[in-house]
PDB file of N, CA and C in Angstrom:
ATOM      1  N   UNK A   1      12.275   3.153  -1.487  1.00  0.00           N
ATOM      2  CA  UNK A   1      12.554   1.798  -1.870  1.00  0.00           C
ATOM      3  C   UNK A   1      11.337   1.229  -2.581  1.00  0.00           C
ATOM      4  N   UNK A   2      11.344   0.043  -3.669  1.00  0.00           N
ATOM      5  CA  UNK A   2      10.475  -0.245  -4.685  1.00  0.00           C
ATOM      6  C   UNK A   2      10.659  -1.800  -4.131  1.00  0.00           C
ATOM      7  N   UNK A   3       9.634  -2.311  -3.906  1.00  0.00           N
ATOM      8  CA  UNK A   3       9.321  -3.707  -3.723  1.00  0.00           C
ATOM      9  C   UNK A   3       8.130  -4.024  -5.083  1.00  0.00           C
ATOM     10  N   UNK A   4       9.304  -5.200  -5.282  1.00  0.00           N
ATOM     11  CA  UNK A   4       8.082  -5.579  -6.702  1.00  0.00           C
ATOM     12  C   UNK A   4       8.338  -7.274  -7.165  1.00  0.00           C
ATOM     13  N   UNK A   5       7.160  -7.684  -7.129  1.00  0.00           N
ATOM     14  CA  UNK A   5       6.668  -9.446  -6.493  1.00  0.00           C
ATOM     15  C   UNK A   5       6.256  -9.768  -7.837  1.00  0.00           C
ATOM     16  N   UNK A   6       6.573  -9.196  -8.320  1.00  0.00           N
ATOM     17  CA  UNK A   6       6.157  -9.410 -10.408  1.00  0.00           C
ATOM     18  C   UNK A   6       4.689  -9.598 -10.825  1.00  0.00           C
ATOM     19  N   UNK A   7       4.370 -10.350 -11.438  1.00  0.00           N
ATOM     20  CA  UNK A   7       2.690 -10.288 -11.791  1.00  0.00           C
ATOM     21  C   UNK A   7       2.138  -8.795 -12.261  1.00  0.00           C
ATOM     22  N   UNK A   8       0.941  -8.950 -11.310  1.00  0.00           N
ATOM     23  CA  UNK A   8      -0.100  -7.654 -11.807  1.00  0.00           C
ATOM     24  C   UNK A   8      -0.031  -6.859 -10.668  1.00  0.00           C
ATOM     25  N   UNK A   9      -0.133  -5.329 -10.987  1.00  0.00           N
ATOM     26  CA  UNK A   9      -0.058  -4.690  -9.800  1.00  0.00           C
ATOM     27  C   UNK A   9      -0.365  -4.662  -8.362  1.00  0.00           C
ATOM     28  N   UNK A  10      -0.829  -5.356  -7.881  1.00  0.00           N
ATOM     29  CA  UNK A  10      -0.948  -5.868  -6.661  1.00  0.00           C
ATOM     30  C   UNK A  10       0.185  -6.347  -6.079  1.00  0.00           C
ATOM     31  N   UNK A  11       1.253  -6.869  -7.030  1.00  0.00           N
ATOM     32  CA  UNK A  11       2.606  -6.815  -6.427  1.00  0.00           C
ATOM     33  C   UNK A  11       3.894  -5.736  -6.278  1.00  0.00           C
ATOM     34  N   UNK A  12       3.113  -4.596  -6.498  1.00  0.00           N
ATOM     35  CA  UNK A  12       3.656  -3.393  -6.727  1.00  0.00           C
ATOM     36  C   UNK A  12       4.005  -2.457  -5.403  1.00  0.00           C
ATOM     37  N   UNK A  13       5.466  -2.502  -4.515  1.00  0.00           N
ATOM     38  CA  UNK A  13       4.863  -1.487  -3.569  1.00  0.00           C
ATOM     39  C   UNK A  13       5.858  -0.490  -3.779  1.00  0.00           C
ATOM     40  N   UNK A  14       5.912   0.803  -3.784  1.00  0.00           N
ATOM     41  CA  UNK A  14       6.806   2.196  -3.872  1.00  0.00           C
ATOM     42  C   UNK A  14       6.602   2.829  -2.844  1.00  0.00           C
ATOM     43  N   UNK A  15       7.835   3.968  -2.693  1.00  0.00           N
ATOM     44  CA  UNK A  15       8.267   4.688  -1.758  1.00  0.00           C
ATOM     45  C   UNK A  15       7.771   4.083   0.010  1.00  0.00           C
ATOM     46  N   UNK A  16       8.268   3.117  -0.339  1.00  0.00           N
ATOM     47  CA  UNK A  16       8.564   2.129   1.110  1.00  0.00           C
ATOM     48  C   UNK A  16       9.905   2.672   1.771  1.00  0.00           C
ATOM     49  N   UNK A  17       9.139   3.232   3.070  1.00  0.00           N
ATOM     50  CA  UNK A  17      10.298   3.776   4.096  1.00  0.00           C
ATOM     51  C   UNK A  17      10.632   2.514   5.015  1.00  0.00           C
ATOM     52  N   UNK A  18      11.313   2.431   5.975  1.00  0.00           N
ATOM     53  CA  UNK A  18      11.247   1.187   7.514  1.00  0.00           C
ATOM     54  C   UNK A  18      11.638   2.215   8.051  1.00  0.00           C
ATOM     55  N   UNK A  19      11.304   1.469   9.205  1.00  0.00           N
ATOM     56  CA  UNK A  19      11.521   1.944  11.008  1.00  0.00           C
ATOM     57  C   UNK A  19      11.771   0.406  11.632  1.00  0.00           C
ATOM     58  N   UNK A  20      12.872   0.536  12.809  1.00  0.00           N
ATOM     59  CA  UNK A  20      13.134  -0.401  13.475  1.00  0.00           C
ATOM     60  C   UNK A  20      13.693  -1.600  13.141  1.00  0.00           C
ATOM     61  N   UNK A  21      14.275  -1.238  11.902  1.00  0.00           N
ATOM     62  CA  UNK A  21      15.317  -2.655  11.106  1.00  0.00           C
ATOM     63  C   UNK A  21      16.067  -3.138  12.082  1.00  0.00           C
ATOM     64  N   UNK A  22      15.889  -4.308  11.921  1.00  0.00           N
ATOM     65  CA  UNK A  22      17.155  -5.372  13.065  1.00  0.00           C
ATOM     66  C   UNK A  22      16.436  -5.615  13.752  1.00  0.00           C
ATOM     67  N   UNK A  23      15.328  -5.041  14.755  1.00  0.00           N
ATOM     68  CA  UNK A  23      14.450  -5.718  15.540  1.00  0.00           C
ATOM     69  C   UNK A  23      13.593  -6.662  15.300  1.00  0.00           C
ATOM     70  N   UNK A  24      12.964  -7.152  16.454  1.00  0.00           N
ATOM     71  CA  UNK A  24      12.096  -8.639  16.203  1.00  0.00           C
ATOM     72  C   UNK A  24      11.561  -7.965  14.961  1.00  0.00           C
ATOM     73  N   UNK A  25      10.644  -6.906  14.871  1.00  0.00           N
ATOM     74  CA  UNK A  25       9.753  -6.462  13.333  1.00  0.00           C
ATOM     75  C   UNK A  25      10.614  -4.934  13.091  1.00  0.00           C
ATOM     76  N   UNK A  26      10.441  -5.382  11.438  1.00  0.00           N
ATOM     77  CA  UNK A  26      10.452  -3.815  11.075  1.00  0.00           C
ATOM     78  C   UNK A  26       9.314  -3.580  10.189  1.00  0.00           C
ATOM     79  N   UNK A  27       9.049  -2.248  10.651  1.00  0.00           N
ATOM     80  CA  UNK A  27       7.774  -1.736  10.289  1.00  0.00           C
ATOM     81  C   UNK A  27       8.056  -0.785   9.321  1.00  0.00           C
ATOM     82  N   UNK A  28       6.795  -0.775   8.200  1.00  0.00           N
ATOM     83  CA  UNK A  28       7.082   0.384   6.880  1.00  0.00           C
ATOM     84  C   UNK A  28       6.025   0.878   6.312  1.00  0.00           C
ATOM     85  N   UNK A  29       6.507   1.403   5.573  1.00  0.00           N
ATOM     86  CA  UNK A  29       4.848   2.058   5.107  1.00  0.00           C
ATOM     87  C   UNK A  29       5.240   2.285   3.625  1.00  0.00           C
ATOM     88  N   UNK A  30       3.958   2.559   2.921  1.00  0.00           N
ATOM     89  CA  UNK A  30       4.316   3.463   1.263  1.00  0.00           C
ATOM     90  C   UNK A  30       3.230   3.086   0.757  1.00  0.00           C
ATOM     91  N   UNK A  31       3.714   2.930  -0.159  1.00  0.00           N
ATOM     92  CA  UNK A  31       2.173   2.894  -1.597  1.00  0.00           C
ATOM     93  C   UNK A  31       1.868   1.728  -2.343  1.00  0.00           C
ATOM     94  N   UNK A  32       0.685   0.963  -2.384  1.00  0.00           N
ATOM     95  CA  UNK A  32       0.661  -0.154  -3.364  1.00  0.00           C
ATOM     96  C   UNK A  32      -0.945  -0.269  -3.879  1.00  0.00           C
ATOM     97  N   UNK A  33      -0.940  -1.378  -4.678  1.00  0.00           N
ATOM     98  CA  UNK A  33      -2.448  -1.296  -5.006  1.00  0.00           C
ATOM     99  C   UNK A  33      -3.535  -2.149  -4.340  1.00  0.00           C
ATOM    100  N   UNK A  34      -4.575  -2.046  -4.186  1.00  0.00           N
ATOM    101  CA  UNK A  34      -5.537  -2.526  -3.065  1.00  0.00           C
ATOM    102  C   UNK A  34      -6.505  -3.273  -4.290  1.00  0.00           C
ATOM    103  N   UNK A  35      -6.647  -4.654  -4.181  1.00  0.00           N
ATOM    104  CA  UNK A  35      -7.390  -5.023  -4.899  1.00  0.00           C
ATOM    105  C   UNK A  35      -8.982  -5.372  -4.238  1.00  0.00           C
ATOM    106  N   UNK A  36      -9.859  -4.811  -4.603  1.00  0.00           N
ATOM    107  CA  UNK A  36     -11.321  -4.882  -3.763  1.00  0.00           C
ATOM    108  C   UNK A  36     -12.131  -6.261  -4.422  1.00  0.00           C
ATOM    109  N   UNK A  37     -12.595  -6.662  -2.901  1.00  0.00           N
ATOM    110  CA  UNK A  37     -12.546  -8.216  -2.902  1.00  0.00           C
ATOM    111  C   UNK A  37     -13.650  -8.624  -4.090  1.00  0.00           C
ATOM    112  N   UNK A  38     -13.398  -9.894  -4.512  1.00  0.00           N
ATOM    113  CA  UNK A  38     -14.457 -10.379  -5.880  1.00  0.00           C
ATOM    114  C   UNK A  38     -14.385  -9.111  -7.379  1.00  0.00           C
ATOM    115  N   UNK A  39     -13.356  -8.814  -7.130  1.00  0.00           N
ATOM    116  CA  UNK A  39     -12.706  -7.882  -8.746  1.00  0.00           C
ATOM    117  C   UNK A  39     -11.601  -8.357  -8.853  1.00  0.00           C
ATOM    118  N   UNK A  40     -11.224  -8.006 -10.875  1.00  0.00           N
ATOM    119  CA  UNK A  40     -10.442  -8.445 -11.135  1.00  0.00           C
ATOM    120  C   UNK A  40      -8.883  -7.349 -10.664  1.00  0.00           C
ATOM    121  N   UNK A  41      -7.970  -7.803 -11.105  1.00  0.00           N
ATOM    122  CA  UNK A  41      -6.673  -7.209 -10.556  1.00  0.00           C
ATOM    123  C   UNK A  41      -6.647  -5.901 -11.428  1.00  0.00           C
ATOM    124  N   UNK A  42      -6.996  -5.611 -12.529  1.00  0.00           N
ATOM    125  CA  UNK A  42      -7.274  -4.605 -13.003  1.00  0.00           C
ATOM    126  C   UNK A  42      -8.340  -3.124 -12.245  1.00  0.00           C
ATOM    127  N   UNK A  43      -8.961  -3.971 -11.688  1.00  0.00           N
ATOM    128  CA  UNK A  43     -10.016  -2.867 -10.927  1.00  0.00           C
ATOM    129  C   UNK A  43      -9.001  -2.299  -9.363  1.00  0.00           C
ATOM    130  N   UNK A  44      -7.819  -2.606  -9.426  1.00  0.00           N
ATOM    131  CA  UNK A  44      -7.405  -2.123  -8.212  1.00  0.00           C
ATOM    132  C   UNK A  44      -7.026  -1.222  -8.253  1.00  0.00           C
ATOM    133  N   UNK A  45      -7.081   0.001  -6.809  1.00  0.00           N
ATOM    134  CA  UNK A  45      -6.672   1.208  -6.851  1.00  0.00           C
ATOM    135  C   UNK A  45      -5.062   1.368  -6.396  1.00  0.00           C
ATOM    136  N   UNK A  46      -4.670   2.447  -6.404  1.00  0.00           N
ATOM    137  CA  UNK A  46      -3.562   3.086  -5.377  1.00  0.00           C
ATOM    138  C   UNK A  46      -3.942   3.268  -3.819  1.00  0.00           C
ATOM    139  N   UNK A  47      -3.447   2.574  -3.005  1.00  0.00           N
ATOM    140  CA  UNK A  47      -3.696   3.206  -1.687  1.00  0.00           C
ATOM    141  C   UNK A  47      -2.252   2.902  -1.079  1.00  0.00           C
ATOM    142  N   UNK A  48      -2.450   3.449   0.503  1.00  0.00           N
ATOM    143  CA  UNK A  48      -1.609   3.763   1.406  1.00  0.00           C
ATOM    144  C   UNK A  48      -1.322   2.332   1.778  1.00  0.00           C
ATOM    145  N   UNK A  49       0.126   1.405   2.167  1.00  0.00           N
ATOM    146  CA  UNK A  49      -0.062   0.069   2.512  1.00  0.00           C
ATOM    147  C   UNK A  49       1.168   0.187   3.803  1.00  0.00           C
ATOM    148  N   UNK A  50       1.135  -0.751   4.474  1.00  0.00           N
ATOM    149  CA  UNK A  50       2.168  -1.209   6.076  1.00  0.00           C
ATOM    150  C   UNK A  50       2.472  -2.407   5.289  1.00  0.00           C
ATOM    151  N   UNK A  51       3.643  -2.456   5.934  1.00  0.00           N
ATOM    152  CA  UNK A  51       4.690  -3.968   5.960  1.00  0.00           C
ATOM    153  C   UNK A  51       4.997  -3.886   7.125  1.00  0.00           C
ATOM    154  N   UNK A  52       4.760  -5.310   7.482  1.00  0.00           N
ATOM    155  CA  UNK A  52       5.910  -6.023   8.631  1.00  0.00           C
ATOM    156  C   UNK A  52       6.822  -6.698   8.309  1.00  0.00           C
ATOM    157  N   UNK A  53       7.915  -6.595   8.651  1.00  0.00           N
ATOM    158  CA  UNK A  53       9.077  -7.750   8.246  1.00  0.00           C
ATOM    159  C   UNK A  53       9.323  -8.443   9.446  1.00  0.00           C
ATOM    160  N   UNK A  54       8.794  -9.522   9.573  1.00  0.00           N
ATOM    161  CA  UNK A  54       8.916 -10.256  10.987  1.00  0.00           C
ATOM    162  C   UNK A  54       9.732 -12.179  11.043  1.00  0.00           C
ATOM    163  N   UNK A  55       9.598 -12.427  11.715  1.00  0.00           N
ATOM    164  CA  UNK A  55      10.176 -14.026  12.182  1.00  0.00           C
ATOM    165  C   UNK A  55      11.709 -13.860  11.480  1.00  0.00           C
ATOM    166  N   UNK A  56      12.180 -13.007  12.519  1.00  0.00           N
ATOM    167  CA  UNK A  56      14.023 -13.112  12.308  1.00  0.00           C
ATOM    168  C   UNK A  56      14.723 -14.438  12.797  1.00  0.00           C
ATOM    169  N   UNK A  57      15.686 -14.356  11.903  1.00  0.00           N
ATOM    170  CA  UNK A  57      15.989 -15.862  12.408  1.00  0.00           C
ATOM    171  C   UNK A  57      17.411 -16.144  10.952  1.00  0.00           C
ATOM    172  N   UNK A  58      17.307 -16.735  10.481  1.00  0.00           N
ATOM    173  CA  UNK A  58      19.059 -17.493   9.604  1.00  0.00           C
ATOM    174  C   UNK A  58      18.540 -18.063   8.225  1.00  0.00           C
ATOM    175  N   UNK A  59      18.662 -17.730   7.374  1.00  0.00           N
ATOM    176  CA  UNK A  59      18.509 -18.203   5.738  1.00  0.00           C
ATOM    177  C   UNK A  59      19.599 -18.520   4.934  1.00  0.00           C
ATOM    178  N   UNK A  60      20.287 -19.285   4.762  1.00  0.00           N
ATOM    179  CA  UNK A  60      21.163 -19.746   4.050  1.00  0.00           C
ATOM    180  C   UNK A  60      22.574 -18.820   4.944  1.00  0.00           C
ATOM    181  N   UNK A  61      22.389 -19.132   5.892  1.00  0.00           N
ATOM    182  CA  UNK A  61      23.684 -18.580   6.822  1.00  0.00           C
ATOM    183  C   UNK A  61      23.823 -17.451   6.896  1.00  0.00           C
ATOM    184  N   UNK A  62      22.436 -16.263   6.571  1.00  0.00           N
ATOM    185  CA  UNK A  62      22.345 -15.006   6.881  1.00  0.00           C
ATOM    186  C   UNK A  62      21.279 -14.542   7.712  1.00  0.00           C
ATOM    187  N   UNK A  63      21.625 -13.575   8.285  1.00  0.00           N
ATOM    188  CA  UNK A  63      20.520 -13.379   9.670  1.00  0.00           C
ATOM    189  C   UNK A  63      19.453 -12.337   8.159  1.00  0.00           C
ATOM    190  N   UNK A  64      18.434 -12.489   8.820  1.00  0.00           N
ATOM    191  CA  UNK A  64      17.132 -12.021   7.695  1.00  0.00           C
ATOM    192  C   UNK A  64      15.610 -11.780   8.459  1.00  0.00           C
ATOM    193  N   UNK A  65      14.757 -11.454   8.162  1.00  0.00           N
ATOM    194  CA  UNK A  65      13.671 -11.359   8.154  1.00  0.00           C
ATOM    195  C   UNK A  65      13.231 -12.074   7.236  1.00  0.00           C
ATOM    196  N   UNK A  66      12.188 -13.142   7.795  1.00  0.00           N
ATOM    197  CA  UNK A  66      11.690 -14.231   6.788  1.00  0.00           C
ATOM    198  C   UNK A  66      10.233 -14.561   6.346  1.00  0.00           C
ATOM    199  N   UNK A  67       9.656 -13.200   6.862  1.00  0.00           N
ATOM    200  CA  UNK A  67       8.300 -13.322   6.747  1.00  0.00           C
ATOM    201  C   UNK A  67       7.766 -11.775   6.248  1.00  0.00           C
ATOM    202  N   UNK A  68       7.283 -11.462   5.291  1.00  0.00           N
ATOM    203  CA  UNK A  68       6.842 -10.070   4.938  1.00  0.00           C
ATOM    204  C   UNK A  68       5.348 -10.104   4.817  1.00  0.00           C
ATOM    205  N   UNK A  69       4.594  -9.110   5.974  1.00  0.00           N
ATOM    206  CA  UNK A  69       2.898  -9.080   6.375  1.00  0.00           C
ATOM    207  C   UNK A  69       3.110  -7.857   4.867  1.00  0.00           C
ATOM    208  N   UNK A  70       2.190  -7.764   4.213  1.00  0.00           N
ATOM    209  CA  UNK A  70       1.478  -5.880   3.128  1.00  0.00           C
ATOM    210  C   UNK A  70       0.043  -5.810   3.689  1.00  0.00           C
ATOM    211  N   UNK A  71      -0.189  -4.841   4.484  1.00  0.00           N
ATOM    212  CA  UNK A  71      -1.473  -4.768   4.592  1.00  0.00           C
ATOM    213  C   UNK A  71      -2.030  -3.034   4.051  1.00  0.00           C
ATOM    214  N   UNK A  72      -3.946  -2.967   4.005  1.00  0.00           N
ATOM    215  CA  UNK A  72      -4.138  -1.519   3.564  1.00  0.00           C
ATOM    216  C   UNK A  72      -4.723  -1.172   4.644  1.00  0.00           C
ATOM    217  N   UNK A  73      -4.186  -0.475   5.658  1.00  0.00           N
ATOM    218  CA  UNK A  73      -4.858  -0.064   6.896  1.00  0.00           C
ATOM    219  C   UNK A  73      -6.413   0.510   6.710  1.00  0.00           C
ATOM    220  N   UNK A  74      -6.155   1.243   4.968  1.00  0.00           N
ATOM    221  CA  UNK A  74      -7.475   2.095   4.310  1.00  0.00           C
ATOM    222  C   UNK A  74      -8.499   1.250   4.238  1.00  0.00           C
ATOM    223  N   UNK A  75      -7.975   0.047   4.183  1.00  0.00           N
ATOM    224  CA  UNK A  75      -9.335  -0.681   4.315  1.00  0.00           C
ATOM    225  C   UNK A  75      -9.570  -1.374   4.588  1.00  0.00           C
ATOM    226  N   UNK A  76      -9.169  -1.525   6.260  1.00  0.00           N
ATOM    227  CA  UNK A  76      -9.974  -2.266   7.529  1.00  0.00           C
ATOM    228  C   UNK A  76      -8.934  -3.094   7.801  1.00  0.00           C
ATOM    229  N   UNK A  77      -7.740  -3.103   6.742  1.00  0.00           N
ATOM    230  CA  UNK A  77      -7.011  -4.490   7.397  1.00  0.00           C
ATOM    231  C   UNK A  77      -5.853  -3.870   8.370  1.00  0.00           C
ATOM    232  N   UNK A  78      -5.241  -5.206   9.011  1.00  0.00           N
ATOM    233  CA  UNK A  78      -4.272  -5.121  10.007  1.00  0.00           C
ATOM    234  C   UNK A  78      -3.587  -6.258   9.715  1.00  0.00           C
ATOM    235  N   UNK A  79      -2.653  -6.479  10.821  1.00  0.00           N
ATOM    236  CA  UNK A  79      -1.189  -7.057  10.534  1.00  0.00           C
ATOM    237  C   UNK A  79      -2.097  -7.891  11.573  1.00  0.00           C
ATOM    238  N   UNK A  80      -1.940  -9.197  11.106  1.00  0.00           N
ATOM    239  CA  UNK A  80      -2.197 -10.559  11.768  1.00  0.00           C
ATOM    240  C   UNK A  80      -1.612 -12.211  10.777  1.00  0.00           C
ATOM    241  N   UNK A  81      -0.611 -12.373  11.450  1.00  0.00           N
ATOM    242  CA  UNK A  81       0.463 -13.360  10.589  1.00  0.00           C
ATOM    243  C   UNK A  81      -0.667 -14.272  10.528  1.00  0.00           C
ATOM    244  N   UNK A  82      -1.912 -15.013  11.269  1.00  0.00           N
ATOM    245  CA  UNK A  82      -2.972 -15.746  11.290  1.00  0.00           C
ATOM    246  C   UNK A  82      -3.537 -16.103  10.125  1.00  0.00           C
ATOM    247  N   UNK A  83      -3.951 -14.721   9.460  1.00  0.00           N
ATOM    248  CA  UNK A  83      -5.047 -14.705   8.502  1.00  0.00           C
ATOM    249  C   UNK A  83      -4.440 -13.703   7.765  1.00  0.00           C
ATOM    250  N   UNK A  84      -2.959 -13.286   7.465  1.00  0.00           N
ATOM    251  CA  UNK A  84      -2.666 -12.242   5.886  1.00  0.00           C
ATOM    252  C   UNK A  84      -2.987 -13.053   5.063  1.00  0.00           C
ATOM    253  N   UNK A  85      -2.907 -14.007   4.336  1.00  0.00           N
ATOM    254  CA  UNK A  85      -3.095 -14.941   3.379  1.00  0.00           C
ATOM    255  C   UNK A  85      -2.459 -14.932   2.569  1.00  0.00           C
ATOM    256  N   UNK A  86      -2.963 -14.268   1.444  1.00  0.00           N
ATOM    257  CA  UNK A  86      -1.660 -13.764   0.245  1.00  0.00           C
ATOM    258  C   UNK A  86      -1.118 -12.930   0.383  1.00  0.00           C
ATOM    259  N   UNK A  87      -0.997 -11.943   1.411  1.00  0.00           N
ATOM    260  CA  UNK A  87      -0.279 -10.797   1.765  1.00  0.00           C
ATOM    261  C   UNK A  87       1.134 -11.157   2.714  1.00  0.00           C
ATOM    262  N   UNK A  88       0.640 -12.506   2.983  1.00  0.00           N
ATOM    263  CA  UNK A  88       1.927 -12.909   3.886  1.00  0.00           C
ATOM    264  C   UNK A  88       3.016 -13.738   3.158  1.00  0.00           C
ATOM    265  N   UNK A  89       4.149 -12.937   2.796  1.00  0.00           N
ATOM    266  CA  UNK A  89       5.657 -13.986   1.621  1.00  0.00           C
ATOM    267  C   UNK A  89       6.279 -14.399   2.514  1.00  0.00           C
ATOM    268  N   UNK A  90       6.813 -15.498   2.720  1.00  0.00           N
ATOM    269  CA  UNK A  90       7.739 -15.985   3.030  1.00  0.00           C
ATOM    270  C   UNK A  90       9.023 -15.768   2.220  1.00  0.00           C
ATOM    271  N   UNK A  91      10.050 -15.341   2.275  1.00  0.00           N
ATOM    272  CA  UNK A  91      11.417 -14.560   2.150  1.00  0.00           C
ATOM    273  C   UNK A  91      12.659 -14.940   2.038  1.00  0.00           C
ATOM    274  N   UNK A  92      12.223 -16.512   2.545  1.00  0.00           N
ATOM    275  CA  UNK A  92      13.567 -17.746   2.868  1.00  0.00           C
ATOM    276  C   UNK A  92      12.865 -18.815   2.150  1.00  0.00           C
ATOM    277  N   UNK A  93      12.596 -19.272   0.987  1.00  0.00           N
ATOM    278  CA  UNK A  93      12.228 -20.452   0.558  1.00  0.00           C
ATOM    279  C   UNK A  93      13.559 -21.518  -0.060  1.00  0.00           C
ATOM    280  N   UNK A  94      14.466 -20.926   0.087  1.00  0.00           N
ATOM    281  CA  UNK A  94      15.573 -22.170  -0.338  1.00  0.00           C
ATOM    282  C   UNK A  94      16.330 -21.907   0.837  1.00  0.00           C
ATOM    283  N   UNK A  95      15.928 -23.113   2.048  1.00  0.00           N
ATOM    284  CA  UNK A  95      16.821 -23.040   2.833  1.00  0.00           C
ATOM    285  C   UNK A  95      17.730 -24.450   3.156  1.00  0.00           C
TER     286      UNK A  95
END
């Protein structure tokens, strides 16, 4: 599966598998680009990335996952809805 958030590659994620769809989270994995902090979006590489699809709940009268974590485990990060920042979409904006 191809997730793609438009812009510059950083919104790019491929061969995204899940595990545990329908539950509170589903968890995934695949490929996207890692932009290294204070560079431009051009200087980003390919690495290994996790998704969470979390805060289930009702979007325009469909049950959904309404919150999507991308993190690069490769480099240091983790899944914390707290502090993803721009890694964290919200999924339901016209509700």
């Amino acid at each position: 599966m191809r997730i793609y958030n438009g812009g510059d590659p950083t919104g790019d994620f491929r061969n995204v598998t899940w595990q545990s769809w329908g539950y509170d989270q589903a968890l995934g994995s695949g490929t996207g680009y890692w932009e290294p902090p204070d560079q431009p979006p051009t200087a980003s590489v390919e690495s290994p990335i996790n998704l969470v699809a979390y805060d289930l709940g009702v979007c325009n009268g469909q049950r959904v996952y309404r919150h999507l974590a991308v993190y690069f485990p490769t480099h240091g990060e983790h899944f914390d809805p707290a502090t993803n920042g721009e890694t964290q979409y919200n999924l339901c904006t016209f509700q």
